[in-house]
Structures are given as C-alpha cells and as structure tokens.
Protein backbone atom coordinates (compact mmCIF):
# COMPACT_ATOMS: atom_id res chain seq x y z
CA UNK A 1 -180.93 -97.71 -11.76
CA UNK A 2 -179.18 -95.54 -14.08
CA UNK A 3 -179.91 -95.45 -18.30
CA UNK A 4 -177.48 -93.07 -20.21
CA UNK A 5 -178.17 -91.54 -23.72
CA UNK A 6 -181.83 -91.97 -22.40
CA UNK A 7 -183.46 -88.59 -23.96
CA UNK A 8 -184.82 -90.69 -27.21
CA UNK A 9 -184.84 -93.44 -29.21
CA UNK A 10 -183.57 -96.90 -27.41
CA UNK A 11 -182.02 -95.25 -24.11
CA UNK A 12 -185.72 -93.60 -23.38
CA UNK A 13 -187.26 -96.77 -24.72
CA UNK A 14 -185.22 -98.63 -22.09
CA UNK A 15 -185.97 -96.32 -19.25
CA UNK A 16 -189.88 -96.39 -19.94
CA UNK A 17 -189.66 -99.82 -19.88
CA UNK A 18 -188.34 -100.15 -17.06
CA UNK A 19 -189.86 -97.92 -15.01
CA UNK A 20 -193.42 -98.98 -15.49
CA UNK A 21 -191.79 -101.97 -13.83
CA UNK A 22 -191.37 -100.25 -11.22
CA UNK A 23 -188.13 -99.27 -11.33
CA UNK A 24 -186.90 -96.00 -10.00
CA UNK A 25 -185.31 -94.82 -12.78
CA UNK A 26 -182.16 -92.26 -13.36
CA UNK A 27 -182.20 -90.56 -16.81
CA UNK A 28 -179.33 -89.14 -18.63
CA UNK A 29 -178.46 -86.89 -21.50
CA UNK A 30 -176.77 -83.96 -22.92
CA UNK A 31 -179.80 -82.41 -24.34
CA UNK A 32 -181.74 -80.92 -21.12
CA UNK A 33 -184.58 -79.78 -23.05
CA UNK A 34 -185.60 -83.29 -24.22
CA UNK A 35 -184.50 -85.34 -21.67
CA UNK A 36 -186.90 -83.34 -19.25
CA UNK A 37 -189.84 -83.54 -21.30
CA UNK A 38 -188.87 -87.38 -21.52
CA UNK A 39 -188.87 -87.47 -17.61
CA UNK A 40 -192.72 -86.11 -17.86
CA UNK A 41 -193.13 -88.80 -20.34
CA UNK A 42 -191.99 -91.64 -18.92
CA UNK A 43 -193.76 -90.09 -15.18
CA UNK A 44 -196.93 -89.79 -16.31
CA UNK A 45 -197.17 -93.70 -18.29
CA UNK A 46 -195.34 -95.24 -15.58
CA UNK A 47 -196.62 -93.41 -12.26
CA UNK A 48 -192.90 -93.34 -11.01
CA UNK A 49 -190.48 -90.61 -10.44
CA UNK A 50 -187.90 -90.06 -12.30
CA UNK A 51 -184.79 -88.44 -12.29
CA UNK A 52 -183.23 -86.52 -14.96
CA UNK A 53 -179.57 -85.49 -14.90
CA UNK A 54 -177.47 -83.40 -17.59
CA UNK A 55 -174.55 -85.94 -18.79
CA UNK A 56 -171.95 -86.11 -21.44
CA UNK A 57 -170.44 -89.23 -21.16
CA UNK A 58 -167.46 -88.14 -22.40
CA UNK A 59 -166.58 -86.11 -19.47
CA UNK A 60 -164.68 -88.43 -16.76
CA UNK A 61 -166.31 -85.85 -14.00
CA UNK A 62 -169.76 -85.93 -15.16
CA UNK A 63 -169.99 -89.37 -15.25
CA UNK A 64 -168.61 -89.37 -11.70
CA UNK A 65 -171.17 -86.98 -10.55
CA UNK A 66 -173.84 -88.58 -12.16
CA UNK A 67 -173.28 -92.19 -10.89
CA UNK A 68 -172.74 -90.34 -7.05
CA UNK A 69 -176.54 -88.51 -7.46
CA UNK A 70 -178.04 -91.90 -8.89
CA UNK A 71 -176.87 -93.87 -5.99
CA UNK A 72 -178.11 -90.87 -3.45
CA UNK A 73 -181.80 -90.80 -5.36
CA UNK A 74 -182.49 -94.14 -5.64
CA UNK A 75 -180.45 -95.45 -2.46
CA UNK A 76 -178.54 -98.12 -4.27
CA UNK A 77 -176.88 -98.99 -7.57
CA UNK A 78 -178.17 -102.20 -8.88
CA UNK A 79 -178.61 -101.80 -12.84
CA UNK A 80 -176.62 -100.17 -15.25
CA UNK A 81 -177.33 -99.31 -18.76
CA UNK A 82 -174.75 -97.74 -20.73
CA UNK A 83 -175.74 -96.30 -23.96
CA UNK A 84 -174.39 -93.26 -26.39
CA UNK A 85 -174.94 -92.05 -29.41
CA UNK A 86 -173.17 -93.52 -32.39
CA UNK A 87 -169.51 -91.84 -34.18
CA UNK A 88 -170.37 -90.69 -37.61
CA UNK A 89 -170.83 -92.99 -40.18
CA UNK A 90 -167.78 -93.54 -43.31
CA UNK A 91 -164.97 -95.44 -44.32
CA UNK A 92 -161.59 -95.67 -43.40
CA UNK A 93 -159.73 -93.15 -45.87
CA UNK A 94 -162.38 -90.87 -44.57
CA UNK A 95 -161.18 -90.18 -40.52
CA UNK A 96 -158.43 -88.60 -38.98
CA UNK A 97 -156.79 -89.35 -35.59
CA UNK A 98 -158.76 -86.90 -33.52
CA UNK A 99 -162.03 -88.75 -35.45
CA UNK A 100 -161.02 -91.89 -34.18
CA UNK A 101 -159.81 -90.43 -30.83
CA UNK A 102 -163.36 -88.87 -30.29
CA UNK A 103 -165.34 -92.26 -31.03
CA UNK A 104 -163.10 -94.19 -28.66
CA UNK A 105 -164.06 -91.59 -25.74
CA UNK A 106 -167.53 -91.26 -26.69
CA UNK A 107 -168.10 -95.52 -27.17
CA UNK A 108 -165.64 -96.83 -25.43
CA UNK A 109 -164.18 -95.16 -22.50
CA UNK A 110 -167.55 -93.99 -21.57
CA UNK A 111 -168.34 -97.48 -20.86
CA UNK A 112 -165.38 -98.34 -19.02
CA UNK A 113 -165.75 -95.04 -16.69
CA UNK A 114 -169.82 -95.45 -16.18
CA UNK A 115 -168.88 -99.24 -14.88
CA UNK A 116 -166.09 -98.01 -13.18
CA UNK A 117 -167.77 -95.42 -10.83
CA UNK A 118 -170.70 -98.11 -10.52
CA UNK A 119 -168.85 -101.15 -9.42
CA UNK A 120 -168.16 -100.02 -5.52
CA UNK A 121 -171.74 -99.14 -5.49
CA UNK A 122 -172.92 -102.93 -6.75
CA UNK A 123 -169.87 -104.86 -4.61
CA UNK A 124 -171.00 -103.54 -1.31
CA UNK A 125 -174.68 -104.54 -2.05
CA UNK A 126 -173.90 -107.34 -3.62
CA UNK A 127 -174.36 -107.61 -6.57
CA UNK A 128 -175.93 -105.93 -9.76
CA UNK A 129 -176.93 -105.77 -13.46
CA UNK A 130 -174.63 -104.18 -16.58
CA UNK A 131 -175.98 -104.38 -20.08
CA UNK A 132 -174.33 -102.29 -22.61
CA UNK A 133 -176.16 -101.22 -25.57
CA UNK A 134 -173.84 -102.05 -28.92
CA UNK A 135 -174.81 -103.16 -32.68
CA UNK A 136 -175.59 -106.10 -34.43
CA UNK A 137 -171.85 -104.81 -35.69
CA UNK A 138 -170.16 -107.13 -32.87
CA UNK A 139 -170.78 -110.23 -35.02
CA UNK A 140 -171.13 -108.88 -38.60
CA UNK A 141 -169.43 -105.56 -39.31
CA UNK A 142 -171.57 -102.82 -40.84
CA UNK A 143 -170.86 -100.99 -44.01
CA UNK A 144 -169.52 -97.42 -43.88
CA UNK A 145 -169.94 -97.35 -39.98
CA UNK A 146 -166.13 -98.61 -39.28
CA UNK A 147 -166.01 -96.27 -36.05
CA UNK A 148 -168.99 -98.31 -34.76
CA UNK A 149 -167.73 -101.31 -36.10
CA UNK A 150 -164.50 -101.09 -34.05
CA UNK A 151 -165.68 -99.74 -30.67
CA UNK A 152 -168.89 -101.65 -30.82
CA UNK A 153 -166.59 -104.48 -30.81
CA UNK A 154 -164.17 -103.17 -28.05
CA UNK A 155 -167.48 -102.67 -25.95
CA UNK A 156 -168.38 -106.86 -26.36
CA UNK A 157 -164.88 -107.76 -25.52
CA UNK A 158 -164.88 -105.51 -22.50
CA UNK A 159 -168.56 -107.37 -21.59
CA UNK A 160 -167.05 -110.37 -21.64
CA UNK A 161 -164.00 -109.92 -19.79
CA UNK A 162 -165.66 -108.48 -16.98
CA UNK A 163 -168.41 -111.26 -16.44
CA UNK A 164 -165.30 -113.23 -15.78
CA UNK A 165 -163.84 -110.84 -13.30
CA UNK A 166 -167.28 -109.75 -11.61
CA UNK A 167 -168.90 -113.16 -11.65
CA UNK A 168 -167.39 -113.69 -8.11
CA UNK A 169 -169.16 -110.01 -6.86
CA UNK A 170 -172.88 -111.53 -8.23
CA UNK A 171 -172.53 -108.50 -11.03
CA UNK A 172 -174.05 -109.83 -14.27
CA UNK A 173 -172.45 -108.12 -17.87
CA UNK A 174 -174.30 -108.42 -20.98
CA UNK A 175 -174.48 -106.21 -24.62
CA UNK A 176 -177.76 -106.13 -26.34
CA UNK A 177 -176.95 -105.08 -29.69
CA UNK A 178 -180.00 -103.84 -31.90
CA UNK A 179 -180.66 -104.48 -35.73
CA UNK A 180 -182.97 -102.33 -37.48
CA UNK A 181 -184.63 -100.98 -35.09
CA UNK A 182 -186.90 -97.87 -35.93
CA UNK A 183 -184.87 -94.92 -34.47
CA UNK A 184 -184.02 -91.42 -35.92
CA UNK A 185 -180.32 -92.83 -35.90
CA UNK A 186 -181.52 -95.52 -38.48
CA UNK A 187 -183.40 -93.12 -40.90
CA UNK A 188 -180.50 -91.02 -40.60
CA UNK A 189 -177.82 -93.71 -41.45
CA UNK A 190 -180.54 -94.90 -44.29
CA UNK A 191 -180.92 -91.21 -45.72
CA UNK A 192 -177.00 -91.45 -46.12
CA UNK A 193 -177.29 -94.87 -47.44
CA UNK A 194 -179.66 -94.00 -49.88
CA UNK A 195 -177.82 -90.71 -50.96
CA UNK A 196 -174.47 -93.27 -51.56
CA UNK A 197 -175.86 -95.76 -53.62
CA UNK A 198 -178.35 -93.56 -55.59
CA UNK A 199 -181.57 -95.00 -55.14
CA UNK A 200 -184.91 -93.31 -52.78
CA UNK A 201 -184.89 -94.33 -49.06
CA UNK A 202 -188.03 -96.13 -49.96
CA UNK A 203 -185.84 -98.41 -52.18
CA UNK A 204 -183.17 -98.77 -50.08
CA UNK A 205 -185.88 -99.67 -46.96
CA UNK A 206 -187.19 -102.23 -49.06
CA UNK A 207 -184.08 -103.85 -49.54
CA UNK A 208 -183.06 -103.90 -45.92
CA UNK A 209 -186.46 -105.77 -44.83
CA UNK A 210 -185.83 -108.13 -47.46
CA UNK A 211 -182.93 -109.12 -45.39
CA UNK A 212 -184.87 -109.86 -42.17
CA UNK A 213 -186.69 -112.53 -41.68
CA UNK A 214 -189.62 -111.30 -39.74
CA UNK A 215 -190.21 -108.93 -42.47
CA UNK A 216 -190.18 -105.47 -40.92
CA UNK A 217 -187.74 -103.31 -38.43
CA UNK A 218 -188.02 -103.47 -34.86
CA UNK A 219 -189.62 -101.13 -32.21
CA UNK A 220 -187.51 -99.52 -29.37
CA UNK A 221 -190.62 -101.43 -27.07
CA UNK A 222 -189.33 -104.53 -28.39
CA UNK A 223 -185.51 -103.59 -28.37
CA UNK A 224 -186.01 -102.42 -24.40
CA UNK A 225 -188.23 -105.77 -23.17
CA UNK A 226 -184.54 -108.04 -23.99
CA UNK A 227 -182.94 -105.54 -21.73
CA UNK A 228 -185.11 -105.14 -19.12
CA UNK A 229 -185.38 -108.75 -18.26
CA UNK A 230 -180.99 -108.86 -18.89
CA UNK A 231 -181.05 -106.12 -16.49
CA UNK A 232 -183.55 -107.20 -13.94
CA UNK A 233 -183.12 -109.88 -11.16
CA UNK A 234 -185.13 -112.20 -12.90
CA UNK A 235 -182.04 -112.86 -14.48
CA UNK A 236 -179.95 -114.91 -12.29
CA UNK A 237 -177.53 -117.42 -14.82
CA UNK A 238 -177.12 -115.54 -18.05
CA UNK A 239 -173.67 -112.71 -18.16
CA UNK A 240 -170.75 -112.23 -20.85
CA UNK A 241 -173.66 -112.60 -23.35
CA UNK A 242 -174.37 -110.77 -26.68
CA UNK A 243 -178.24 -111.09 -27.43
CA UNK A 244 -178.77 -109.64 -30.83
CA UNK A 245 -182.37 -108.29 -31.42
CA UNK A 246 -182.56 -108.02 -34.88
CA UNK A 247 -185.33 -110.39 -36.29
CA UNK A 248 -183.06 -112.76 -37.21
CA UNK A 249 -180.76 -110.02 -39.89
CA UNK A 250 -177.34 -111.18 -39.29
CA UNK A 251 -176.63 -115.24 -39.91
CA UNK A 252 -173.69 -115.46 -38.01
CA UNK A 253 -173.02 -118.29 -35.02
C-alpha cells in the first residue's frame, strides 16, 4: 500500500497505523530527512519494513515512478492513500492565478494522477481501496482557507464520481476529512487565526473546543483508525463516502 504526504502529522499517522496491522507499507514525501527517520519510526513500533520514497506530488513523473516502485516492493497495489499538504491559507482578494494554479496541482491533480497510475495495478488484481484525505471543508467551508475550501471540494466530487465508475472493478473510493485534529498544520492555521482576530492562541483554542462536542481536538491515532478500516478489506459495502472525524464540529447533513 502506498500513503503520500506521510513524513508527519496525519499521512505518518496513517502509515503507522497501518502498518502495525501488518501492512507493508510505502511512504512518501518531499522532505527525505524526515520521512526516513519516520520509516525507523514506524519500523521499529510496527516490526514491518517499510519503504520510503522521495515524492512531490506535483510532479506527473514522480508520481509515476513512485506508484511503479510501490507495486514492485510490495508485489501488488491494493490501498491507496492520497494526502498533501494544504495551499496557504487567505481570502479571495488575496491570490493570484498562478496561486490558484499551484493549489489545483498540488490538491487536486495530484489526486487524479496518484489514482490514475494506481488503477491498472488494482483492475488486474481485482480490486482495491482509495481514501483521500480532505477537510471537514467539503460540507462546511472554512474561513480564510478558500484554496482548501475549493479543491477540498473538487477532491469529494472526484470520490464520488469514481465509486460509480470503479464500483464494477471491486475498487472502493472514500475521503476522510479531519476536524481539529492536533497537527502542526492546525497550530499553524490557529497562530494565523489568532494573529487576525487579535486575541492569544490560548483564546482562540478555547473558542474552537467550545465548538466541538466532545470537548477537545482529535489525535492523528484517532484520525488514522477511520482510515485504516475505509482502506482495509474489512470494508466490503461502504465507497463514494465522506466520513468526517471531527467530534461532531460541523452540523451539517
């Protein structure tokens, strides 16, 4: 199986999780110093090998390559995990074309590419497991984040259109889409936050757990157990899903 973005926060929650599973598990990243010492990491809880290749998913030949070496490592293809780093956070006076054009490659067309290269691998098995890692932002946009907002939302419709088309191949496509999960990309958003509205993190934290109503953030161990089971074979019925895991944050239907 193959987890991208998977140097930190919920991509290398994801991969630990699934390997000590079992799982023989593909790492990817474009930071080579971090996503090796997460391969010794996840190695030495899990007892597995893993295998950790340099990516940028916004190169169409990388994410060839890396898809080709996965399926050579591991023998087969049969889970997916696309993940990336999120587009920098603002409102709409504040980005440019190439802004926009550089989101869409990193959030949306790396998704379409990583599935892409994977789907030959999964028909001639027989089937396989997608879930794509979005944002609570799919059913309640997100203040200030309207790069996410958008793409995030391109990533669910994509997600659903293919469980329609893949349904007939035994290929399962979900989204898991996290609230406030305790990552550095959520202190980081918050610090901005914060900064915006004038108050201390501490404030604006407060604020934000008031909202949820299991009274505190996530953990990337409890973010990664809803994908693990999406992307394992003990899931047999469920595709073209969005499972939110957010503590209950966002109201919508």
């Amino acid at each position: 199986m193959l987890v991208t973005a998977s140097s930190k926060g919920l991509g290398k929650a994801t991969a630990m999780e699934f390997a000590k599973e079992g799982a023989r598990v593909v790492i990817a990243s474009r930071d080579l110093e971090r996503l090796n010492r997460t391969k010794e990491e996840i190695e030495a809880a899990a007892g597995n090998p893993v295998l950790a290749l340099p990516l940028d998913v916004t190169d169409p030949a990388a994410i060839s390559a890396t898809v080709r070496k996965t399926v050579e490592w591991t023998g087969r293809l049969d889970v997916l995990v696309t993940n990336a780093g999120g587009p920098p956070g603002g409102g709409f006076d504040q980005f440019a074309d190439e802004d926009w054009q550089s989101a869409f490659e990193l959030n949306l067309m790396s998704v379409i590419r990583l599935i892409r290269e994977s789907l030959p691998y999964m028909r001639k098995q027989g089937g396989g497991r997608i879930v794509n890692l979005t944002s609570v932002s799919i059913k309640q946009p997100i203040q200030d984040l309207i790069l996410s907002n958008v793409f995030r939302a391109g990533v669910y419709a994509l997600t659903k259109s293919l469980a329609t088309e893949l349904g007939k191949d035994g290929i399962l496509v979900n989204t898991v889409g996290p609230g406030r999960i305790a990552t550095d990309r959520i202190a980081e958003l918050e610090k901005r936050a914060a900064i915006r509205q004038g108050i201390s993190e501490s404030e604006l934290r407060d604020q934000l757990i008031a909202q949820i109503p299991l009274g505190r953030y996530g953990t990337p161990e409890e973010f990664a157990k809803t994908i693990v089971f999406l992307g394992s074979f003990a899931n047999t019925y469920v595709t073209g899903q969005a499972v939110l895991v957010d503590g209950g944050m966002v109201r919508a239907l």
